[in-house]
N, C-alpha and C. Protein backbone atom coordinates (compact mmCIF):
# COMPACT_ATOMS: atom_id res chain seq x y z
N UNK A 1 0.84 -1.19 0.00
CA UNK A 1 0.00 0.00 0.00
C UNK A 1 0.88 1.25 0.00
N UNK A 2 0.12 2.57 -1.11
CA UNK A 2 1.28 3.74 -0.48
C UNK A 2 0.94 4.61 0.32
N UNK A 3 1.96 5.16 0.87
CA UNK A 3 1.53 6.22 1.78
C UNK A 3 1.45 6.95 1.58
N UNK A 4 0.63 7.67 2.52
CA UNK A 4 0.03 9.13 2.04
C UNK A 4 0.80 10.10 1.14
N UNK A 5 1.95 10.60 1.35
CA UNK A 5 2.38 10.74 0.96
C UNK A 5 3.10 11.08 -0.78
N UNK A 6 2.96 9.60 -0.89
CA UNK A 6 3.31 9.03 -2.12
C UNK A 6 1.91 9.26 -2.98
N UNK A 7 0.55 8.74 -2.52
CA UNK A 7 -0.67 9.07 -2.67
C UNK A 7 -0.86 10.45 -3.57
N UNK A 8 -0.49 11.36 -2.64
CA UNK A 8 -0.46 12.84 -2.78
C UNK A 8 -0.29 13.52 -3.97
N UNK A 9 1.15 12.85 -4.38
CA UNK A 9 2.48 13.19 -5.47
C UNK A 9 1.86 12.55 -6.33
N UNK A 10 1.13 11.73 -6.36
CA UNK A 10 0.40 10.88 -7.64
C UNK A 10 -0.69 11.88 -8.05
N UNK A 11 -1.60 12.16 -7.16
CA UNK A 11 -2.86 12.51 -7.42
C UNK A 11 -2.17 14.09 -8.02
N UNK A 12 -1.56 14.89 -6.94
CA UNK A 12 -0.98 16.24 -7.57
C UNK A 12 -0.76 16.32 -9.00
N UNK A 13 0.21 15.21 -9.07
CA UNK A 13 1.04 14.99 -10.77
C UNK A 13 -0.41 14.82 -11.77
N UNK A 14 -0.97 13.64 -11.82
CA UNK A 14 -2.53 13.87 -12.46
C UNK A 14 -3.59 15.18 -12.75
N UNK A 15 -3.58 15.33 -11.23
CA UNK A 15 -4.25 16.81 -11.61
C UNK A 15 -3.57 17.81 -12.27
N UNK A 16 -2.41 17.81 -12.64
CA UNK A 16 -1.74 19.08 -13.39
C UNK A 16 -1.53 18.69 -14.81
N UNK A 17 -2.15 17.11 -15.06
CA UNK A 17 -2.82 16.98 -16.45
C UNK A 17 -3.82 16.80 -16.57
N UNK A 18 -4.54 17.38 -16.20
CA UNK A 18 -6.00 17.81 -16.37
C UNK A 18 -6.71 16.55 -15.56
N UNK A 19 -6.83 15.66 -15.19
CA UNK A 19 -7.68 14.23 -15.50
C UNK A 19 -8.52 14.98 -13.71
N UNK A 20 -9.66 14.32 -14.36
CA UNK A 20 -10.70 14.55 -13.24
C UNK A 20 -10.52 13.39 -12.19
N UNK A 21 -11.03 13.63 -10.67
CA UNK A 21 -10.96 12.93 -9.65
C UNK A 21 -11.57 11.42 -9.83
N UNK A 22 -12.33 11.24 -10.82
CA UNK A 22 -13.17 9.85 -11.40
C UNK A 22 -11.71 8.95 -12.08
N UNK A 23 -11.42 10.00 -12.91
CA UNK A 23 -10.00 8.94 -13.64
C UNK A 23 -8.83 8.89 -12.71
N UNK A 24 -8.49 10.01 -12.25
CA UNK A 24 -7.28 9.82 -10.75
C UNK A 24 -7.72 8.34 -10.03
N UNK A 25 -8.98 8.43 -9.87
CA UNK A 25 -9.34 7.35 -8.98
C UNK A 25 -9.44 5.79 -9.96
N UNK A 26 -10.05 5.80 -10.36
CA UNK A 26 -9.79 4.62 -11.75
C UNK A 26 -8.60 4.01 -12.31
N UNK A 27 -7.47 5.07 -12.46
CA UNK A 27 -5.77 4.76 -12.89
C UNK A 27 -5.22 4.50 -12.19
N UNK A 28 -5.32 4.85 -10.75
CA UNK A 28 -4.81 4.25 -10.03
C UNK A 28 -4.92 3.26 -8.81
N UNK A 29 -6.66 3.29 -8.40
CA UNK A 29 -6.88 2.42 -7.97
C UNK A 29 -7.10 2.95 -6.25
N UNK A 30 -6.80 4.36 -6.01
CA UNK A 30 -6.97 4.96 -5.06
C UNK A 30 -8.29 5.29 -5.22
N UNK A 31 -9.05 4.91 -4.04
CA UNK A 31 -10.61 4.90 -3.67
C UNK A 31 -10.74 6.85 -3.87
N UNK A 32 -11.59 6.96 -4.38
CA UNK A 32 -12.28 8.05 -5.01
C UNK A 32 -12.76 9.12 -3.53
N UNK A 33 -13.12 8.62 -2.71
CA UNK A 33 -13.11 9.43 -1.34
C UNK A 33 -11.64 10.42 -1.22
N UNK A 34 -10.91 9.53 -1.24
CA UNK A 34 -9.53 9.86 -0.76
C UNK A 34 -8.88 10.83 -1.97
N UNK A 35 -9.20 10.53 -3.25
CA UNK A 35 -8.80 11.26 -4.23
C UNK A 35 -9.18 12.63 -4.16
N UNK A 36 -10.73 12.50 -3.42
CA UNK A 36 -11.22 14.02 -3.40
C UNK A 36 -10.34 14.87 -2.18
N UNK A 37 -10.56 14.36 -1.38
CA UNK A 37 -9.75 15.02 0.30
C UNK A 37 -8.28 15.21 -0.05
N UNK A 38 -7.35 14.64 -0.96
CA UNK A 38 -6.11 14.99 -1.24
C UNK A 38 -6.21 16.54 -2.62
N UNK A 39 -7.28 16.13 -3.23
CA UNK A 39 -7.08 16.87 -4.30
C UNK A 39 -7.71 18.54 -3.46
N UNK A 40 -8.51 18.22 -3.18
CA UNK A 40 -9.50 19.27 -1.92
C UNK A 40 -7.65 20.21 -1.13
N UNK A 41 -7.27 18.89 -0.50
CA UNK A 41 -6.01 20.24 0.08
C UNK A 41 -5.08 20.86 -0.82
N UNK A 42 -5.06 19.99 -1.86
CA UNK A 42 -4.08 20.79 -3.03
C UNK A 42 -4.76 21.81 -4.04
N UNK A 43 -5.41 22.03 -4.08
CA UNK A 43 -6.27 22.92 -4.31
C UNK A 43 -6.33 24.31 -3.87
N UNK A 44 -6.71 23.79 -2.04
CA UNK A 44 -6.25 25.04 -1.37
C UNK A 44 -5.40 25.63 -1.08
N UNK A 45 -4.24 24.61 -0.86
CA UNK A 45 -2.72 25.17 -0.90
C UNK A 45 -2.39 25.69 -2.11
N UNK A 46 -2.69 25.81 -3.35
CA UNK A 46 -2.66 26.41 -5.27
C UNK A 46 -2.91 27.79 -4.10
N UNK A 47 -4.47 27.43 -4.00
CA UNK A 47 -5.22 29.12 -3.82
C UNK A 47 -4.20 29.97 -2.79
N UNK A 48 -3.49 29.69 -2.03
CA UNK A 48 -3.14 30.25 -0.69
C UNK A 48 -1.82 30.67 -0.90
N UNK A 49 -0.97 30.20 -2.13
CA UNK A 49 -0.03 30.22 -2.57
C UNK A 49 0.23 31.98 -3.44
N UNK A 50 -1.25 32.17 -4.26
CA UNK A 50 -1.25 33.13 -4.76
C UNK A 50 -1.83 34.55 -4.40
């Protein structure tokens, strides 16, 4: 299993090619809950950044 972590860096890397939280979750096999709550803080950390 990976850790969070590792999780993170996956889902991040995906989202900065466009792919929606349905295919993040599908390609890799990370349950779709979790895809949202990782993508949800990276998101806000983008916004907080600028």
């Amino acid at each position: 299993m990976k850790e969070p972590s590792e999780k993170k860096a996956i889902i991040k890397k995906l989202m900065k090619e466009g792919k929606t939280y349905k295919q993040i979750s599908e390609e890799t096999g990370i349950h779709y809950g979790t895809v949202g709550i990782y993508g949800g803080k990276i998101k806000k950390a983008e916004r907080e950044k600028k």
